[in-house]
Protein backbone atom coordinates (compact mmCIF):
# COMPACT_ATOMS: atom_id res chain seq x y z
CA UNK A 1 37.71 -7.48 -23.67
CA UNK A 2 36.48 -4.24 -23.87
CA UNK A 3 33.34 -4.62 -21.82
CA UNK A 4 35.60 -6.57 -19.32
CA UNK A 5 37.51 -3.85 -18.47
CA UNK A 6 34.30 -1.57 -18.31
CA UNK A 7 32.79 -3.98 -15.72
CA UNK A 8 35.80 -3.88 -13.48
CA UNK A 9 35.91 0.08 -13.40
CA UNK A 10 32.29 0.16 -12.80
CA UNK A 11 32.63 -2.17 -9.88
CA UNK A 12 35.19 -0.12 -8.60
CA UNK A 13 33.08 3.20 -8.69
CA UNK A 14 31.31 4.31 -5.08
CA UNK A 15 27.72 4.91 -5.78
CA UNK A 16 26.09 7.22 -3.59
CA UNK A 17 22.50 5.85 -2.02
CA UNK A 18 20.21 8.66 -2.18
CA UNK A 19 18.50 7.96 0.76
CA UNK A 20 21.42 8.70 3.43
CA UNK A 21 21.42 12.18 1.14
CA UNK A 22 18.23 12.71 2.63
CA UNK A 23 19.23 11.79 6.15
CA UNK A 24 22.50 13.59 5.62
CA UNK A 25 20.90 16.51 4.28
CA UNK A 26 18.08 16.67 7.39
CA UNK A 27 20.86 15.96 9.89
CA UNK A 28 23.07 18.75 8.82
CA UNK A 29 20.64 21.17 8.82
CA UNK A 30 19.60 20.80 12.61
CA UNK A 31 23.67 20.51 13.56
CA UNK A 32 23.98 23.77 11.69
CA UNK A 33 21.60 25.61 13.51
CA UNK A 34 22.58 24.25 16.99
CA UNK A 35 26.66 23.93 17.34
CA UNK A 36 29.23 26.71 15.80
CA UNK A 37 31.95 25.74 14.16
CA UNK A 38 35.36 25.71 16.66
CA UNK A 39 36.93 28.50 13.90
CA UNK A 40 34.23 31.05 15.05
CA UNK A 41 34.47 30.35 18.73
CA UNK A 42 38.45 30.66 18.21
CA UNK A 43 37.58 34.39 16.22
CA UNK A 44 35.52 34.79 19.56
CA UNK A 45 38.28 34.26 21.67
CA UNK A 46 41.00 36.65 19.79
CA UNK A 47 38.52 39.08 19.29
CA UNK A 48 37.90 39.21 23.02
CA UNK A 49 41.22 39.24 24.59
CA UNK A 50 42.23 42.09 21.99
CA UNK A 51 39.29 44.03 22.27
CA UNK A 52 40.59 47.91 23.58
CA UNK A 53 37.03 49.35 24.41
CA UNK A 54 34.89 48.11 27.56
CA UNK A 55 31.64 48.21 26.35
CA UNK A 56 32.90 45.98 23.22
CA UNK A 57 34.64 43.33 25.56
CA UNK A 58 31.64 43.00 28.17
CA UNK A 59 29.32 42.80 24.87
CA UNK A 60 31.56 40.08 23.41
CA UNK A 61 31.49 38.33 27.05
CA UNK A 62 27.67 38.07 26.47
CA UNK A 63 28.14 36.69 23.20
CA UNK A 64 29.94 34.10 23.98
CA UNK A 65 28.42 32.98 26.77
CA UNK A 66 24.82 32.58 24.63
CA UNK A 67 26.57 30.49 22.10
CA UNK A 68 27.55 28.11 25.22
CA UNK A 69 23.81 28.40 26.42
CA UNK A 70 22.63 27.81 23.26
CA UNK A 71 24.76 24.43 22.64
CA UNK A 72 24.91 23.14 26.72
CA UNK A 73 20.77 23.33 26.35
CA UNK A 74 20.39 22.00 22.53
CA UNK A 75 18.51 24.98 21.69
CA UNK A 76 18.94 27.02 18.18
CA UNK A 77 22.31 29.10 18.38
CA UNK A 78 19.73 32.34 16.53
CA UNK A 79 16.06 32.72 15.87
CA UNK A 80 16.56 33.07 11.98
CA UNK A 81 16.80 29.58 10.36
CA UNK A 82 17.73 31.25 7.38
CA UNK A 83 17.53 30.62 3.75
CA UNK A 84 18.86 26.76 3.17
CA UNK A 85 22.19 26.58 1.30
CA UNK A 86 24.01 23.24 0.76
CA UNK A 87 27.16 23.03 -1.66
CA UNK A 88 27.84 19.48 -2.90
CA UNK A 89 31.19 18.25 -3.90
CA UNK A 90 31.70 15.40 -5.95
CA UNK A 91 34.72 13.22 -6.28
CA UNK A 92 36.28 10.76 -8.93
CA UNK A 93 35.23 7.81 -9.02
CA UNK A 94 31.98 8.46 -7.65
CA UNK A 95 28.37 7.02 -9.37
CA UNK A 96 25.58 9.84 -8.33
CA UNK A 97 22.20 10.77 -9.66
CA UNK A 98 22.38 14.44 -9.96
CA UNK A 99 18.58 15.12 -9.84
CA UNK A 100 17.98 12.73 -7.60
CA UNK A 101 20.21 14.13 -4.85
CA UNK A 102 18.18 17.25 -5.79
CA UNK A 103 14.93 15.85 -4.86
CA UNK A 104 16.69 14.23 -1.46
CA UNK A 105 18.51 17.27 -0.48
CA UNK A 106 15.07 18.84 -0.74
CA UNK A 107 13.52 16.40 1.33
CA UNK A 108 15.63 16.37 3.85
CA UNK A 109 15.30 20.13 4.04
CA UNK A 110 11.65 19.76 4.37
CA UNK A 111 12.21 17.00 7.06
CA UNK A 112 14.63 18.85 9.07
CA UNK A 113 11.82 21.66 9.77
CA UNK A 114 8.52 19.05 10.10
CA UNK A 115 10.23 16.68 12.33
CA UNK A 116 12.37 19.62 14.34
CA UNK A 117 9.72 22.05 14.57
CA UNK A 118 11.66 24.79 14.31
CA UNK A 119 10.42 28.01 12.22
CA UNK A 120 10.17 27.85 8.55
CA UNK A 121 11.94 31.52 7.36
CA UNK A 122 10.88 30.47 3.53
CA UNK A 123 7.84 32.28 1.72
CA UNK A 124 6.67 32.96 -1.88
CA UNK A 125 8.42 36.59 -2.86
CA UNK A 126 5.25 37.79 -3.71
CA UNK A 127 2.23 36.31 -1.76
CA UNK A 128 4.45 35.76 1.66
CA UNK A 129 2.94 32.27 1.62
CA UNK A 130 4.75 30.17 4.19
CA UNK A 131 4.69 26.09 3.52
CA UNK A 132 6.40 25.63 6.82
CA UNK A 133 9.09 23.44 5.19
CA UNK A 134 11.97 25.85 4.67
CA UNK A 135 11.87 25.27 1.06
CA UNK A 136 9.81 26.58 -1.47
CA UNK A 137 10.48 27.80 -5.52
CA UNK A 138 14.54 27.15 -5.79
CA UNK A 139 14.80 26.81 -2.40
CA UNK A 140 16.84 24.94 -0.61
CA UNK A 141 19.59 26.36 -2.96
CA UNK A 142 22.49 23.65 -4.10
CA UNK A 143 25.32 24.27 -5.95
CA UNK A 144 27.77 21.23 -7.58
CA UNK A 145 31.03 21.47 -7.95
CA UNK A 146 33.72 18.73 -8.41
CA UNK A 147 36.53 17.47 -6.66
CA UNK A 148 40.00 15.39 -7.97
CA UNK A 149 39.82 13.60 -4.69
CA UNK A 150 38.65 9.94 -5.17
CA UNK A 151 35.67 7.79 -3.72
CA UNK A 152 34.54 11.65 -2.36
CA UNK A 153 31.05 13.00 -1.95
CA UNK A 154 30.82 15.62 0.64
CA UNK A 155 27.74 18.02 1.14
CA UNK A 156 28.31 21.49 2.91
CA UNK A 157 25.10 22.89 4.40
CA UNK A 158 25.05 26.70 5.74
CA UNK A 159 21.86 28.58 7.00
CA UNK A 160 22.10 32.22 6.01
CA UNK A 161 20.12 34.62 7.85
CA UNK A 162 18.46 37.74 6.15
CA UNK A 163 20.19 40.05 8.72
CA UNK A 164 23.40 39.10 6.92
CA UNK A 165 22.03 38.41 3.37
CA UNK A 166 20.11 41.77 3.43
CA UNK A 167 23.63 43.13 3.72
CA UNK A 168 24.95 42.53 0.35
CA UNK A 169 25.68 44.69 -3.09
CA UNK A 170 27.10 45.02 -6.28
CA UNK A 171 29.06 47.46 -8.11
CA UNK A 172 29.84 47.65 -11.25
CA UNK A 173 33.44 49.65 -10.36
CA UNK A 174 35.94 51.10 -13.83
CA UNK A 175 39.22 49.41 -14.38
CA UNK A 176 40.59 53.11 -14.23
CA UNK A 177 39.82 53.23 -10.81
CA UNK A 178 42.18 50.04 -9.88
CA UNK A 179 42.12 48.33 -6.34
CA UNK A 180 41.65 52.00 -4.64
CA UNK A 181 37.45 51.79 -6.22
CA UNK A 182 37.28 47.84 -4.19
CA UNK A 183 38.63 48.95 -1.12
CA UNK A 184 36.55 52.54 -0.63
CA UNK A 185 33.56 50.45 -1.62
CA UNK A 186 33.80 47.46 0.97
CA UNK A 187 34.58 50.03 3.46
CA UNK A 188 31.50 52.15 2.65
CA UNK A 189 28.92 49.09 2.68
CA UNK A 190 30.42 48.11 6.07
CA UNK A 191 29.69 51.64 7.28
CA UNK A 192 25.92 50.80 6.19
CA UNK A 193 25.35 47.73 7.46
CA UNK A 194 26.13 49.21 10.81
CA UNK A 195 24.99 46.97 13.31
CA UNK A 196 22.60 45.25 10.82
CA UNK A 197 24.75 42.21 10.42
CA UNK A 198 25.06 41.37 14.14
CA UNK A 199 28.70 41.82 13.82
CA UNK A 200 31.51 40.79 14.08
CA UNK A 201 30.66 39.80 10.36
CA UNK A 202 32.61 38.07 8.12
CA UNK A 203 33.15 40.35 4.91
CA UNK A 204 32.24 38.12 2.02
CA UNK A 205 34.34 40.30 -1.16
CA UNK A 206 34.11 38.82 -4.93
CA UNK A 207 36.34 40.37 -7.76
CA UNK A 208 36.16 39.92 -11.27
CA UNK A 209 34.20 37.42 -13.65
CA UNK A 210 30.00 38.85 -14.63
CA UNK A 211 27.67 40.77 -12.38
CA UNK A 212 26.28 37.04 -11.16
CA UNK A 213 29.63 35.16 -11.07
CA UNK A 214 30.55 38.02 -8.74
CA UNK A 215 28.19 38.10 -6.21
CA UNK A 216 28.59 33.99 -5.84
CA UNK A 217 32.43 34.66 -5.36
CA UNK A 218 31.42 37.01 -2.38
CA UNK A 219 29.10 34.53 -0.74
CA UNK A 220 31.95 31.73 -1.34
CA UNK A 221 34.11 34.03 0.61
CA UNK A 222 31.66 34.88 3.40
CA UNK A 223 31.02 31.94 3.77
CA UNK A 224 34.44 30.01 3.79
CA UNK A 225 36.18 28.84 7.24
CA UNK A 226 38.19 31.67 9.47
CA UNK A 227 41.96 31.06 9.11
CA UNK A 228 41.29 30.12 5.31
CA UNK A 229 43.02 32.50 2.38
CA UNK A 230 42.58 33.83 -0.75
CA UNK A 231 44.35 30.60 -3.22
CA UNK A 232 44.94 33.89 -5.24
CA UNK A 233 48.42 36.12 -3.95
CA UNK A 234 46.33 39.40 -4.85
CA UNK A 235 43.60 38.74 -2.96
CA UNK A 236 45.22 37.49 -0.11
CA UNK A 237 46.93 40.74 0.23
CA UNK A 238 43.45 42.21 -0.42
CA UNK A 239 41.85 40.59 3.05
CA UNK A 240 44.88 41.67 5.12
CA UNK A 241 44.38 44.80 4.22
CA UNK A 242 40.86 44.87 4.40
CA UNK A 243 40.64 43.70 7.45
CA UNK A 244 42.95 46.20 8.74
CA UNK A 245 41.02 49.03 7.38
CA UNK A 246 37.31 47.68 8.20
CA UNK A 247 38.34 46.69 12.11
CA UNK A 248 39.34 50.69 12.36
CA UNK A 249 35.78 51.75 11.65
CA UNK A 250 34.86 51.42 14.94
CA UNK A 251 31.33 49.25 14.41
CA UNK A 252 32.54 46.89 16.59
CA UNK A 253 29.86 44.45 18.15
CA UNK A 254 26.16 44.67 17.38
CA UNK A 255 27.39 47.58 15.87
CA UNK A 256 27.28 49.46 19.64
CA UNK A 257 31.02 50.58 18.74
CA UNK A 258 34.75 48.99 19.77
CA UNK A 259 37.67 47.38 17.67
CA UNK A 260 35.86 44.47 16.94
CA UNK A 261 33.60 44.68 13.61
CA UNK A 262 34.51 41.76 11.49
CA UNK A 263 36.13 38.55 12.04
CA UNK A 264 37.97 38.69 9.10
CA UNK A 265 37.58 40.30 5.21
CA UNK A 266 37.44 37.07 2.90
CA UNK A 267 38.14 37.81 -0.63
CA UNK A 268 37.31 35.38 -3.98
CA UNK A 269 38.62 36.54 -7.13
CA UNK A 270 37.88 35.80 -10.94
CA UNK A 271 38.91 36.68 -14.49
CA UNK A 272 37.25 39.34 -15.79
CA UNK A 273 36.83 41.24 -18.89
CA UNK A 274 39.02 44.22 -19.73
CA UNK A 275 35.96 47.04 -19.53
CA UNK A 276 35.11 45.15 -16.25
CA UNK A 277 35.81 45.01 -12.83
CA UNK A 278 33.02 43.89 -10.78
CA UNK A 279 32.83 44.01 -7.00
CA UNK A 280 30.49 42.33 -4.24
CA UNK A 281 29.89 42.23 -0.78
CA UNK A 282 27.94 39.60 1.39
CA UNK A 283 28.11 39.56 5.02
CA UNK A 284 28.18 36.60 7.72
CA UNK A 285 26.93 37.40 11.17
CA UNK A 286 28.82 36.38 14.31
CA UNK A 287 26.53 33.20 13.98
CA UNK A 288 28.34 31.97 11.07
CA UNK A 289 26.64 28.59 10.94
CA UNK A 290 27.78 25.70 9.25
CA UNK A 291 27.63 21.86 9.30
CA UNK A 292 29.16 19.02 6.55
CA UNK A 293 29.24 15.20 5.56
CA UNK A 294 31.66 13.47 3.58
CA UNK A 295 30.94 10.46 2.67
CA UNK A 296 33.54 7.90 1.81
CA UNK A 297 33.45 3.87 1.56
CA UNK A 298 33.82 2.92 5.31
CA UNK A 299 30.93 5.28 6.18
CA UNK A 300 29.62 9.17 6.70
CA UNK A 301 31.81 11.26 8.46
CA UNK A 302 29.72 15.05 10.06
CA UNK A 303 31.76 18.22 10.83
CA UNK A 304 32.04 21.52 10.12
């Protein structure tokens, strides 16, 4: 009776083919580098129409304007392909082979660039070999994480650029110091970046958990959709007023001065231990590129 029941739950389990992970995973890298997600062309808009200096508004203008070039002429919305990133989900109910999607994921990766022909930014740290496949030692990087939603397998895939990833720290701040030490540091690595990050950026923050947990949270948060918040009440208040304080800097875009230096401040917090309190940054440029599948029973579903 027992392996009765076992049959009918295995029957009723989606199993994920690992060849559409490989399509999936070649097909949202080229829609990541060619269409922007409608949340960034929204930040576009406000940041236009409440942009006080000239300079900053006719800059935006021109912005705006290559994204639409870029997308009405299928062409590559920025040079810099960027490091691969893609951030699986996995839902209940759901029959995968972890290192198998892996190997797909990384295939598709290496697909995307061969079949594309679009420039490989990957190369050994030390010899600057090139493969021309945008992948290489750890690279594409994929992260798993899990989701209570049922008969759910979605794959997030986001090409980050050095100009923004060159942007990023760590400090290892003292309790004593309190939330006064996170704000004067996010503040003073948005002063140098400058104009580095393309901006308007998106200010990627982590609090709290280890030195590595840390920086993750603050590429989470760079990385996460404009409009989202902080599921924690502390650090929601932390990105409104971080966002106050960085768009009064005066960066503004490409850094050539005006209201207008970051989207938004995203912030991702963690537990941490009591002689602790870590804090990252990671930037997003203006190109904040991102593409997804989900795939559920009746099919594969792209978007952003």
């Amino acid at each position: 009776m027992g392996a009765r029941g076992q049959g009918k739950e295995d029957q009723s389990r989606v199993k994920v083919d690992l060849q559409q992970v490989e399509e999936a995973a070649k097909e949202l890298y080229i829609r990541a580098l060619k269409r922007l997600p409608p949340d960034i062309k929204q930040g576009f808009e406000r940041l236009a129409a409440g942009e006080t200096d000239g300079g900053a508004k006719r800059m935006l203008g021109t912005m705006i304007r290559n994204i639409a070039v870029a997308e009405e002429t299928a062409n590559l919305l920025c040079q810099d392909t960027g490091i691969p990133i893609y951030n699986v989900r996995i839902g209940r109910g759901v029959e995968l082979d972890g290192a198998g999607a892996k190997d797909a994921i990384r295939r598709g990766c290496a697909r995307s660039t061969r079949e594309y022909a679009f420039r490989s930014s990957i190369v050994h740290p030390t010899t600057r070999v090139n493969d021309q496949t945008s992948t290489g030692r750890g690279v594409p990087v994929i992260h798993f994480d899990f989701s209570d939603e049922r008969d759910f397998f979605e794959i997030e895939m986001i090409p980050k650029g050095s100009g923004s990833e060159n942007n990023s720290w760590l400090k290892m701040a003292i309790p004593a110091d309190g939330v006064d030490a996170i704000k004067t540091f996010v503040v003073d690595c948005v002063l140098e970046a400058g104009g580095k990050t393309c901006p308007p950026t998106i200010v990627g923050v982590g609090v709290g958990g280890t030195a590595d947990l840390c920086v993750y949270l603050a590429k989470a948060a760079a990385t996460r959709a404009l409009g989202t918040r902080c599921e924690d009440p502390e650090g929601a208040r932390l990105e409104e007023a971080l966002t106050r304080a960085v768009n009064l800097l005066g960066v503004g875009p490409q850094g050539l001065g005006g209201d207008s230096t970051a989207f938004a401040v995203h912030v991702e917090t963690a537990a941490t231990h009591i002689t602790m309190n870590p804090v990252a940054v990671n930037m997003q440029c203006h190109s904040a590129r991102r593409a997804r599948a989900t795939f559920r029973p009746g099919g594969i579903e792209y978007g952003y």
